[in-house]
Each structure stands twice: as structure tokens, then as C-alpha cells.
C-alpha atoms as a PDB file:
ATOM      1  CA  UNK A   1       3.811  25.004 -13.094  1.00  0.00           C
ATOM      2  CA  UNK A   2       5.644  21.272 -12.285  1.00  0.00           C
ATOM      3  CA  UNK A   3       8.689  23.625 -11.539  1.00  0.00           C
ATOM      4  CA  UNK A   4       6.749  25.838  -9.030  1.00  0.00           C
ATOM      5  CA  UNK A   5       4.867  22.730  -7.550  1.00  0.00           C
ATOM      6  CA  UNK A   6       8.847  21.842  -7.217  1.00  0.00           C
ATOM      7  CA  UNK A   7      10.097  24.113  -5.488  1.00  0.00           C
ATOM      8  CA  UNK A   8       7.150  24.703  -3.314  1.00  0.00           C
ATOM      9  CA  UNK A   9       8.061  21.300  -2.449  1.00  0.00           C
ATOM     10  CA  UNK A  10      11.196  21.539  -1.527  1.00  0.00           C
ATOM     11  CA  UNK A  11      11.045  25.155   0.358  1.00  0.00           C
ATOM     12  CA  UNK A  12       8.011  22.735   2.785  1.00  0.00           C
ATOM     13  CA  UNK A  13      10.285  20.284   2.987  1.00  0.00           C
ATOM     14  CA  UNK A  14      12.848  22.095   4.399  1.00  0.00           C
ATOM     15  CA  UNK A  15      10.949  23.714   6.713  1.00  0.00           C
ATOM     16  CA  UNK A  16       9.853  20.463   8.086  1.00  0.00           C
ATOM     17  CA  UNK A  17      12.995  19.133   8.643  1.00  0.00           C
ATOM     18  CA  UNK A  18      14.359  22.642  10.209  1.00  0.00           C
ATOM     19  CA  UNK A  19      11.589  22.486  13.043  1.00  0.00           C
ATOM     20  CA  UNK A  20      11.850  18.251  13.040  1.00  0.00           C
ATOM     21  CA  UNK A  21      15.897  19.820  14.363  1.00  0.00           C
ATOM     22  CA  UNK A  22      14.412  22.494  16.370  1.00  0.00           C
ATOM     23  CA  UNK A  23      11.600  20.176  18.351  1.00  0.00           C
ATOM     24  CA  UNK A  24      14.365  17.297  18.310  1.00  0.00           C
ATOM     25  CA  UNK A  25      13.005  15.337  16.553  1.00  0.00           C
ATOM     26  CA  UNK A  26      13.186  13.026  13.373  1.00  0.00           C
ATOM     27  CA  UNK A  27      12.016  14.463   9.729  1.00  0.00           C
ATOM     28  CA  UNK A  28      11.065  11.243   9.042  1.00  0.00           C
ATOM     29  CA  UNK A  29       8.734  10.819  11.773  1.00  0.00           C
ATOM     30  CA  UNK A  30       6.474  13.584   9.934  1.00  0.00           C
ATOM     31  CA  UNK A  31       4.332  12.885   6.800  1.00  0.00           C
ATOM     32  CA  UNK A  32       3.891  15.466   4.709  1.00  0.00           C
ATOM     33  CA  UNK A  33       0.404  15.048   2.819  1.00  0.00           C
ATOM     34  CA  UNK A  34      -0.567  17.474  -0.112  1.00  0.00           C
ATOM     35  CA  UNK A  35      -3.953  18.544   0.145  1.00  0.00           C
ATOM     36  CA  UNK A  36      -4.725  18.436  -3.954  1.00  0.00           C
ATOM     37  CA  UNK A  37      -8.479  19.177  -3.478  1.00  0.00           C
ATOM     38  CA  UNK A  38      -9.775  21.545  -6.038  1.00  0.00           C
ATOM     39  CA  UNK A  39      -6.583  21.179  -7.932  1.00  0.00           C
ATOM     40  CA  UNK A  40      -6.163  18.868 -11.286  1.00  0.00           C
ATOM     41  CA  UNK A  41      -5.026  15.806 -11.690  1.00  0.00           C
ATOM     42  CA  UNK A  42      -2.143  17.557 -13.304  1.00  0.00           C
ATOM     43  CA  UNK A  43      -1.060  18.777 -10.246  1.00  0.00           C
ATOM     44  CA  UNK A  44      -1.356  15.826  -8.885  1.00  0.00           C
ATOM     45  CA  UNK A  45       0.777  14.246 -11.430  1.00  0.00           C
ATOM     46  CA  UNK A  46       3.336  17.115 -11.344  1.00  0.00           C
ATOM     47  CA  UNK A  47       4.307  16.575  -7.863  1.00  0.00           C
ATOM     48  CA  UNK A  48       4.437  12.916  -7.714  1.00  0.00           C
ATOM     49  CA  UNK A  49       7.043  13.348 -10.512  1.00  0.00           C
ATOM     50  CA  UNK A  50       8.264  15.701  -7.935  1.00  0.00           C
ATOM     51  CA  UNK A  51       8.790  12.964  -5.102  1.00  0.00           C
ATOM     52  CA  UNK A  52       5.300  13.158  -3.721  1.00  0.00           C
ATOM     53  CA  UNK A  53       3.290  10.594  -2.488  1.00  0.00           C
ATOM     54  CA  UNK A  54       1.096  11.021  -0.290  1.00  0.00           C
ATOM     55  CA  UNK A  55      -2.643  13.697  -1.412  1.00  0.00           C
ATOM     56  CA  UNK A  56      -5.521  14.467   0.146  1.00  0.00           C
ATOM     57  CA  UNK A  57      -9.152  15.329  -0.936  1.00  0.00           C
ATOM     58  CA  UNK A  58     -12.279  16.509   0.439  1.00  0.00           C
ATOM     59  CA  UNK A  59     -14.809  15.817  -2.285  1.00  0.00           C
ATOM     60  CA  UNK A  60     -15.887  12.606  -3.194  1.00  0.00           C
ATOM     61  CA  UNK A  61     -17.021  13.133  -6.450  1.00  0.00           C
ATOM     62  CA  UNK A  62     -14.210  15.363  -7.358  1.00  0.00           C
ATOM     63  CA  UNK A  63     -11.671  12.926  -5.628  1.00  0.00           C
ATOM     64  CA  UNK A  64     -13.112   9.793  -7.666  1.00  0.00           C
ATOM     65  CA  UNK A  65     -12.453  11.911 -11.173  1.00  0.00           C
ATOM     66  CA  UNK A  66      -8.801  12.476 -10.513  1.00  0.00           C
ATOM     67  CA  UNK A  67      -8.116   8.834  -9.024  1.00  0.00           C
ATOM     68  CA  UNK A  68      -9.492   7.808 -12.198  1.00  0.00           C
ATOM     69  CA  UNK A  69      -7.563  10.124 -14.503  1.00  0.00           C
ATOM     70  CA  UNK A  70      -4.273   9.330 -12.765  1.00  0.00           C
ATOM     71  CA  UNK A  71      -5.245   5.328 -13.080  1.00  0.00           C
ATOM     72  CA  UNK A  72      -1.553   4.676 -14.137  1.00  0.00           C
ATOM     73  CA  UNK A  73      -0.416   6.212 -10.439  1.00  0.00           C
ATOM     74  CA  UNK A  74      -2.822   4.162  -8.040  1.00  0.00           C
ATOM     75  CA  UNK A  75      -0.434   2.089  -6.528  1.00  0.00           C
ATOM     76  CA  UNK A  76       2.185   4.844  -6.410  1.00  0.00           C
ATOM     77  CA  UNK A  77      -0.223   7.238  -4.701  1.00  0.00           C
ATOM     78  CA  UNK A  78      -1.580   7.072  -0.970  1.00  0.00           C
ATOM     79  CA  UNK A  79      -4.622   8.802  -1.095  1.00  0.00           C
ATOM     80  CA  UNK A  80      -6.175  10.292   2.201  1.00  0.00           C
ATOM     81  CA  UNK A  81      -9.810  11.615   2.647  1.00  0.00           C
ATOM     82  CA  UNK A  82     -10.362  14.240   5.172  1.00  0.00           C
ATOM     83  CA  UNK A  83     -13.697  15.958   4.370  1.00  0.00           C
ATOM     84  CA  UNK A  84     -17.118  15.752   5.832  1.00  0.00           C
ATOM     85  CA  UNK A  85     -18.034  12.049   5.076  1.00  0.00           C
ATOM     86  CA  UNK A  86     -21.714  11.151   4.157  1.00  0.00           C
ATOM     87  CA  UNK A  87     -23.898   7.971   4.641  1.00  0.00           C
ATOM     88  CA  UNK A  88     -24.421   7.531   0.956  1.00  0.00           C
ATOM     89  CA  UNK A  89     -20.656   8.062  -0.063  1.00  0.00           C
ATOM     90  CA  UNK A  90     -19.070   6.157   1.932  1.00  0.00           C
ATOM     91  CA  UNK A  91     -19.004   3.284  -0.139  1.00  0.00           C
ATOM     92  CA  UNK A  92     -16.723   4.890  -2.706  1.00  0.00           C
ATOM     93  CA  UNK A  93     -14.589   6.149   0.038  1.00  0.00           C
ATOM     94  CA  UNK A  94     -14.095   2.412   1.552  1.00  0.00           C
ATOM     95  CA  UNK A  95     -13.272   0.903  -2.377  1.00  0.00           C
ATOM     96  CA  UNK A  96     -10.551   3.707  -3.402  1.00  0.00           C
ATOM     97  CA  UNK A  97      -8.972   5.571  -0.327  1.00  0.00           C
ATOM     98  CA  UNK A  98      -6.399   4.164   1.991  1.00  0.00           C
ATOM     99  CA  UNK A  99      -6.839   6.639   4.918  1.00  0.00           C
ATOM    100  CA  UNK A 100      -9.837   8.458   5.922  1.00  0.00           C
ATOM    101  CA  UNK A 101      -8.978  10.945   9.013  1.00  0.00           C
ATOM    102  CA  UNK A 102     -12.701  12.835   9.581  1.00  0.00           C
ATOM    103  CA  UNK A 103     -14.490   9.923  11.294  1.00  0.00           C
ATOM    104  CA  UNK A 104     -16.530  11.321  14.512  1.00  0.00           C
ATOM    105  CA  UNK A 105     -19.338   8.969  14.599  1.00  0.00           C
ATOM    106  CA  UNK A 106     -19.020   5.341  14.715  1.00  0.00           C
ATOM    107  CA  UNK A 107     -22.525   4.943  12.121  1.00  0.00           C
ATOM    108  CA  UNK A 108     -20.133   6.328   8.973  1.00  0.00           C
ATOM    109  CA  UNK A 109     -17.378   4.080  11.279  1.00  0.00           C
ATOM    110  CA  UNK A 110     -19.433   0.952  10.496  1.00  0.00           C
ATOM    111  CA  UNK A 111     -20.429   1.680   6.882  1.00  0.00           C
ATOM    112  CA  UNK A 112     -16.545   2.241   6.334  1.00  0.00           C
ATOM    113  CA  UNK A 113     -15.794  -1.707   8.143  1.00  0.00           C
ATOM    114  CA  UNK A 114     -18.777  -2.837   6.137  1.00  0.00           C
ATOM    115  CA  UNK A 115     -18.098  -1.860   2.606  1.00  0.00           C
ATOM    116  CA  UNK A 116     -14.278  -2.070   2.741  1.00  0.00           C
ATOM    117  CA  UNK A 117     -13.326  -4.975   0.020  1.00  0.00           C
ATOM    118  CA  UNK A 118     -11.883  -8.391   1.837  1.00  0.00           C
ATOM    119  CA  UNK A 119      -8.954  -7.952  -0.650  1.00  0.00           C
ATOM    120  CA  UNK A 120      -7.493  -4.610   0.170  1.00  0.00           C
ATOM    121  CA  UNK A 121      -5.932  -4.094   3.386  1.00  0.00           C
ATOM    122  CA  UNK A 122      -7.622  -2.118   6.426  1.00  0.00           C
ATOM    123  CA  UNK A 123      -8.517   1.318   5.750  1.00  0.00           C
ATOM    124  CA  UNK A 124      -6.670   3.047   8.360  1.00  0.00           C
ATOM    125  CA  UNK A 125      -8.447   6.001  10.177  1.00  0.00           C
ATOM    126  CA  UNK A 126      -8.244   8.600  12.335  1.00  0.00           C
ATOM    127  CA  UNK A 127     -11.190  10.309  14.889  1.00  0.00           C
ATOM    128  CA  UNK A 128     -11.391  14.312  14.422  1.00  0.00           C
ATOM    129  CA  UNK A 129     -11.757  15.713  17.438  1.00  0.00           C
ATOM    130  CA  UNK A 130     -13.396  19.173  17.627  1.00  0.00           C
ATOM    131  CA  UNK A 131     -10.347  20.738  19.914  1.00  0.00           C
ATOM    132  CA  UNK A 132     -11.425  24.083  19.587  1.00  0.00           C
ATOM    133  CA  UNK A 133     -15.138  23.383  20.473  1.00  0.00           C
ATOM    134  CA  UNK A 134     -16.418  25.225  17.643  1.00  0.00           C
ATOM    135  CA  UNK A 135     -19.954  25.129  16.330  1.00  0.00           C
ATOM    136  CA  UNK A 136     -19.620  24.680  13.063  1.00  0.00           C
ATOM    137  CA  UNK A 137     -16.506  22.615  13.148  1.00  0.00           C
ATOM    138  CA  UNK A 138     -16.635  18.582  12.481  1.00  0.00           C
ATOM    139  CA  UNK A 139     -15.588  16.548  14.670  1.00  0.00           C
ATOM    140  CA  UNK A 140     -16.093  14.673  18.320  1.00  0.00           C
ATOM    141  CA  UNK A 141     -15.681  16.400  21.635  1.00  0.00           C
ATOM    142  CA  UNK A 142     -12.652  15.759  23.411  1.00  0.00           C
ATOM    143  CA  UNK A 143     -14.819  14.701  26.645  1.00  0.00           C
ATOM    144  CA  UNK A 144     -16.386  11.643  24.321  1.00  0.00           C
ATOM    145  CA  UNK A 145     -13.186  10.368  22.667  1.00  0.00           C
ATOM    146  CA  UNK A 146     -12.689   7.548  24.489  1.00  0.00           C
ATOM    147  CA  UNK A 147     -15.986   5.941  24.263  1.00  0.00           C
ATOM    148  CA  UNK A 148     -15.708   6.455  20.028  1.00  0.00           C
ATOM    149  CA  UNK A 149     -12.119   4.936  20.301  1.00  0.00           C
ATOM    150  CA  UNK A 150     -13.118   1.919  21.472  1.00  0.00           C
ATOM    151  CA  UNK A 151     -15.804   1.240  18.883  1.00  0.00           C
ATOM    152  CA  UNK A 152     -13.991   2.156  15.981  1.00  0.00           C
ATOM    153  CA  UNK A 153     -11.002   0.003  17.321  1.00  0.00           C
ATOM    154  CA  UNK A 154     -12.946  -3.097  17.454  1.00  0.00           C
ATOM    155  CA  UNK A 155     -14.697  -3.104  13.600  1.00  0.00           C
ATOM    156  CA  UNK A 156     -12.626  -5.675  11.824  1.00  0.00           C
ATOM    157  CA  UNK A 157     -11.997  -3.485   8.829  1.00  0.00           C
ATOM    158  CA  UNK A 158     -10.288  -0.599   9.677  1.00  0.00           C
ATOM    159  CA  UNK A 159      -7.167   0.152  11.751  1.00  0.00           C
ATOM    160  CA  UNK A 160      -7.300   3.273  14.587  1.00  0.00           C
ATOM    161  CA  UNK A 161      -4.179   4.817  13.713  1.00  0.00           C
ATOM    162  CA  UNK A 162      -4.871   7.959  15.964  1.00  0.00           C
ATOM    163  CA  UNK A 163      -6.525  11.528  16.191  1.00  0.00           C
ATOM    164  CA  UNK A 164      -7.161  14.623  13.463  1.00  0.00           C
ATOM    165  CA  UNK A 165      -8.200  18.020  13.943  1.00  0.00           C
ATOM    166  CA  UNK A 166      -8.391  21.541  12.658  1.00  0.00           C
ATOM    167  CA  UNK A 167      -8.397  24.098  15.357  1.00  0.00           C
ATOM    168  CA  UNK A 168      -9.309  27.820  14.998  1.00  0.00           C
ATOM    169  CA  UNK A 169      -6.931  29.938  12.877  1.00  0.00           C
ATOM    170  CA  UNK A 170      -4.763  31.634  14.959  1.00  0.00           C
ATOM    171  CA  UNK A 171      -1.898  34.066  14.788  1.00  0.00           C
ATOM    172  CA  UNK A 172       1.813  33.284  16.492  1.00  0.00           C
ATOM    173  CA  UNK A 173       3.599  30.510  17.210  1.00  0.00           C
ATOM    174  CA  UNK A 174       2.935  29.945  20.862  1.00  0.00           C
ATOM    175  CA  UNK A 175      -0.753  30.487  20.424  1.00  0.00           C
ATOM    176  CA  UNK A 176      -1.153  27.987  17.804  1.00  0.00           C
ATOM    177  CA  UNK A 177       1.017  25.215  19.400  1.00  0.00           C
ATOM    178  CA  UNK A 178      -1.866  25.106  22.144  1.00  0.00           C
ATOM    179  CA  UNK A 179      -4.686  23.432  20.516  1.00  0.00           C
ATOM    180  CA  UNK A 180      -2.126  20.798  19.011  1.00  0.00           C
ATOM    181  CA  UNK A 181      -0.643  20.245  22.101  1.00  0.00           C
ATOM    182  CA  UNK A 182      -4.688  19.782  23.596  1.00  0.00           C
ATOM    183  CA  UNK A 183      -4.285  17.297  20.526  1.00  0.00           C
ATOM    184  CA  UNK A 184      -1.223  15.660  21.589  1.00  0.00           C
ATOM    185  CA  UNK A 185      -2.342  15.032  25.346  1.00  0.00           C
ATOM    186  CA  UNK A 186      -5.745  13.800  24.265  1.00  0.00           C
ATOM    187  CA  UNK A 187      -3.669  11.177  21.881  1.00  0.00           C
ATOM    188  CA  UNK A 188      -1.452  10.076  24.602  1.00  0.00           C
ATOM    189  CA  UNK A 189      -4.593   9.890  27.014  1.00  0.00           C
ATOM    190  CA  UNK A 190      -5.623   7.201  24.389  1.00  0.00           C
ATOM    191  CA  UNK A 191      -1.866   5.329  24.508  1.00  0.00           C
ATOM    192  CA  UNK A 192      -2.097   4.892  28.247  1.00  0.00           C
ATOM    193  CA  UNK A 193      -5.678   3.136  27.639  1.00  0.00           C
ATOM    194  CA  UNK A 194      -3.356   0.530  25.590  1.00  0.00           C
ATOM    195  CA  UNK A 195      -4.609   2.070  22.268  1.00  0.00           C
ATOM    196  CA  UNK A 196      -1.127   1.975  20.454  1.00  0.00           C
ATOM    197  CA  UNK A 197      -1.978   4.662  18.293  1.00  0.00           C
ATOM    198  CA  UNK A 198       0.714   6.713  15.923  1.00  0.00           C
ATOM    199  CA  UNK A 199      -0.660   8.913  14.031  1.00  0.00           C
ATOM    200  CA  UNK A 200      -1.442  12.642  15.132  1.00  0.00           C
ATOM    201  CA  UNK A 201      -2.899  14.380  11.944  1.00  0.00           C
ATOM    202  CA  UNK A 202      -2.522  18.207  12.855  1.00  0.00           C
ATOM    203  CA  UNK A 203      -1.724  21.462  10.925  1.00  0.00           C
ATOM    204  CA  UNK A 204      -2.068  22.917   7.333  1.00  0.00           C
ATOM    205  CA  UNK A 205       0.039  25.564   5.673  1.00  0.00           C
ATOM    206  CA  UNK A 206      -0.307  28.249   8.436  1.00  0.00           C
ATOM    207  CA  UNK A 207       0.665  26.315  11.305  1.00  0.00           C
ATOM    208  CA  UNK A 208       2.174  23.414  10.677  1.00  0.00           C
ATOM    209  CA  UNK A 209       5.144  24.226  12.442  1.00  0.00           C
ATOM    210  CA  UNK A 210       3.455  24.359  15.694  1.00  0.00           C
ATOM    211  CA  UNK A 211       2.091  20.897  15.145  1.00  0.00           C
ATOM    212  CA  UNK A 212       5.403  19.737  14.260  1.00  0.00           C
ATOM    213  CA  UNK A 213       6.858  20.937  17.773  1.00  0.00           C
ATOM    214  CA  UNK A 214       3.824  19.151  19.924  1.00  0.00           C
ATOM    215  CA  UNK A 215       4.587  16.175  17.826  1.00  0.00           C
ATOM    216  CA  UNK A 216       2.455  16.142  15.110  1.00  0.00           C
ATOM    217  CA  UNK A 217       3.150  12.335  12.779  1.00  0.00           C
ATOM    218  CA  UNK A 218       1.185  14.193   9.293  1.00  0.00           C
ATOM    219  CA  UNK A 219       1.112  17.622   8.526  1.00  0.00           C
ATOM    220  CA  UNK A 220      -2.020  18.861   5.930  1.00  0.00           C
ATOM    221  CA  UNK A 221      -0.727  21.376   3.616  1.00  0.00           C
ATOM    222  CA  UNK A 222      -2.014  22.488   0.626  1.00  0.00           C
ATOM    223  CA  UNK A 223      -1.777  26.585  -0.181  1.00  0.00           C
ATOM    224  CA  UNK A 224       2.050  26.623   0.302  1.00  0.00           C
ATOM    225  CA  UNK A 225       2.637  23.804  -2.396  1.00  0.00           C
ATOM    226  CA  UNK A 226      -0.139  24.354  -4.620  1.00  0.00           C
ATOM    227  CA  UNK A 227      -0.943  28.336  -4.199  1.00  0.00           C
ATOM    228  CA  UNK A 228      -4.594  30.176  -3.461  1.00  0.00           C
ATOM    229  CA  UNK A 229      -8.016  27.808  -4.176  1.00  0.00           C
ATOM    230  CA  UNK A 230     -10.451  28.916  -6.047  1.00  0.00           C
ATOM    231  CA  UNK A 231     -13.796  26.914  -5.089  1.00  0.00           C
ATOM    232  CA  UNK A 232     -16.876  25.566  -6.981  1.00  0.00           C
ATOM    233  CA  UNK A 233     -19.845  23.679  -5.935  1.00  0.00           C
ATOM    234  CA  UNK A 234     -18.930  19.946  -5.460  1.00  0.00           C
END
């Protein structure tokens, strides 16, 4: 498996540095994050030895098992939550992650600022923004962004670092790059407001390359390095 999880690896890797060329842009400027959730720490530990660094879960309780289990790792490992966060976990969330990109209300905001220890540094975050305006979809509306910005930016324990989402699946290229690019405009929007944000966490495995073209900073991808989920009740 540590082979496969290799050359899955690679083969993204590759592809993000053929459309960093195509869009003009740096490779470097794009973090690729693993999203490990419902995978083992194995995994996990097969492609750091790999070169990763950087994983992603949705589930706290399952998240908190593997950080754990891969003890030996923690200060190798950046570890980024981007599920649904909830009043009564976000205590765990503020102790163990370093990034946290699904804040859209500035009550789990606080909670965050409030419970993140004095001797780690800020938990950097990131506002998802509902940019396909869909129901059952996380995330802020676009027309309220501004307002949240501002009083997430001013808590003393966390650090804006810029904008998430996770539009609609779509099909094509050109249909896909639009909600990033909504994204993209929304983020700079923010800049001109003296924000300094630089981080624009947009696409997964499907689509990643469109986010990469309208500038996308980390890239979500999970199926093309690790294979098909199969989900349980967390």
C-alpha cells in the first residue's frame, strides 16, 4: 500500500506542478493537503515517509485517535481540520490542530481564540464561504463575508489566513473554474479592505486543477492519493 500511496503521490504532484506551468504560476505557491479522514494512521504514516506533510480530517473523535497513534510524528505533521465544527469540540480542535478552514460563525470563532493554549502559536483559519449557495452546504454567504472577516481578524488567538469552500460538483474544466474564481474575487475583495490574507483553500481530487488556474494557495485531495472511502458513523 506505502508504494501505491507513493505513487499516487507523485502522479498529484505532477499534475500540480504541470497546471502551476500552465496558469504561470509557481508549484510552490500551492499546498497540497491529504485529506486522511476515514483512513488509518497507517496511511498517514505511509505517506509522510513518502514526503508528506501536510493531512486533513473531518472527525474529531476519529482525528484525535490517529494524532495520538502517530505521537512520534506531531511535530513533523501539520494537521488541518475542515469538517463541520461543534460548540462542544472545539476545545480539542484549539489544543491539537494547527489550521482549522470551516469557520462561518464567529461563536465557534471565539471558542477557538478562547481555548487555544498561550504556548502554541495562533491557530490559523480560514472562513468557508458557501459559493455555490447551497442548502445543505456549510459555510457563510458571500454577501456577509466581510462583516465575519473582521471579527475573526481581531480575536487575539487565531490568524485570518483567508477563504475555503466546496462548490457543487461539476463536470469540465471551464465550468468548474467558475465557482473558484467567485472564490478568488471574493478573497481579493477582502485584500483591498487591507486584510492581507494568503491562503485560498479550494478544490479536492476532481477539480483541483481548476482551482489551481484561479489561484488556489491549498488544494484538498484525498480519493486520488488514498483511493475510494468507505464511511462509518463518527
Amino acid at each position: 500500500m506505502s508504494f501505491t500511496i507513493a505513487q499516487n503521490l507523485d502522479t498529484v504532484r505532477r499534475r500540480i506542478l504541470a497546471i502551476s506551468a500552465t496558469a504561470g504560476r509557481d508549484a510552490a505557491s500551492v499546498k497540497l493537503l491529504a485529506v486522511s479522514k476515514t483512513f488509518p494512521a497507517n496511511v498517514i504514516r505511509a505517506a509522510h515517509a513518502a514526503g508528506q506533510k501536510s493531512f486533513a480530517e473531518n472527525y474529531i473523535r476519529e482525528a484525535l485517535n490517529k494524532i495520538s497513534t502517530l505521537h512520534s510524528l506531531r511535530e513533523l505533521i501539520e494537521w488541518h481540520f475542515i469538517g463541520t465544527l461543534q460548540s462542544n469540540k472545539t476545545r480539542a480542535i484549539a489544543e491539537q490542530f494547527d489550521w482549522v478552514h470551516s469557520i462561518d460563525r464567529f461563536k465557534i470563532a471565539c471558542r477557538l481564540s478562547e481555548q487555544r493554549p498561550t504556548h502554541l502559536p495562533p491557530l490559523n483559519i480560514c472562513i468557508q464561504v458557501n459559493i455555490s449557495g447551497e442548502i445543505s452546504k456549510s459555510g457563510i454567504s458571500p454577501n456577509n463575508i466581510s462583516a465575519l472577516a473582521h471579527d475573526v481578524a481581531s480575536l487575539p488567538r487565531l490568524r485570518l489566513r483567508g477563504l475555503m469552500s466546496v462548490p457543487s460538483p461539476m463536470s469540465g474544466l471551464r465550468v468548474q473554474r467558475t465557482p473558484h474564481r467567485r472564490l478568488r474575487e471574493l478573497f481579493d475583495f477582502l485584500n483591498a479592505q487591507n486584510f492581507d490574507l494568503d491562503t485560498l483553500s479550494m478544490g479536492m481530487s476532481a477539480d483541483f486543477g481548476a482551482a489551481i488556474l484561479e489561484g488556489a494557495t491549498i488544494v484538498r485531495v484525498g480519493t486520488a492519493l488514498f483511493g475510494p472511502r468507505t464511511y462509518s458513523t463518527h
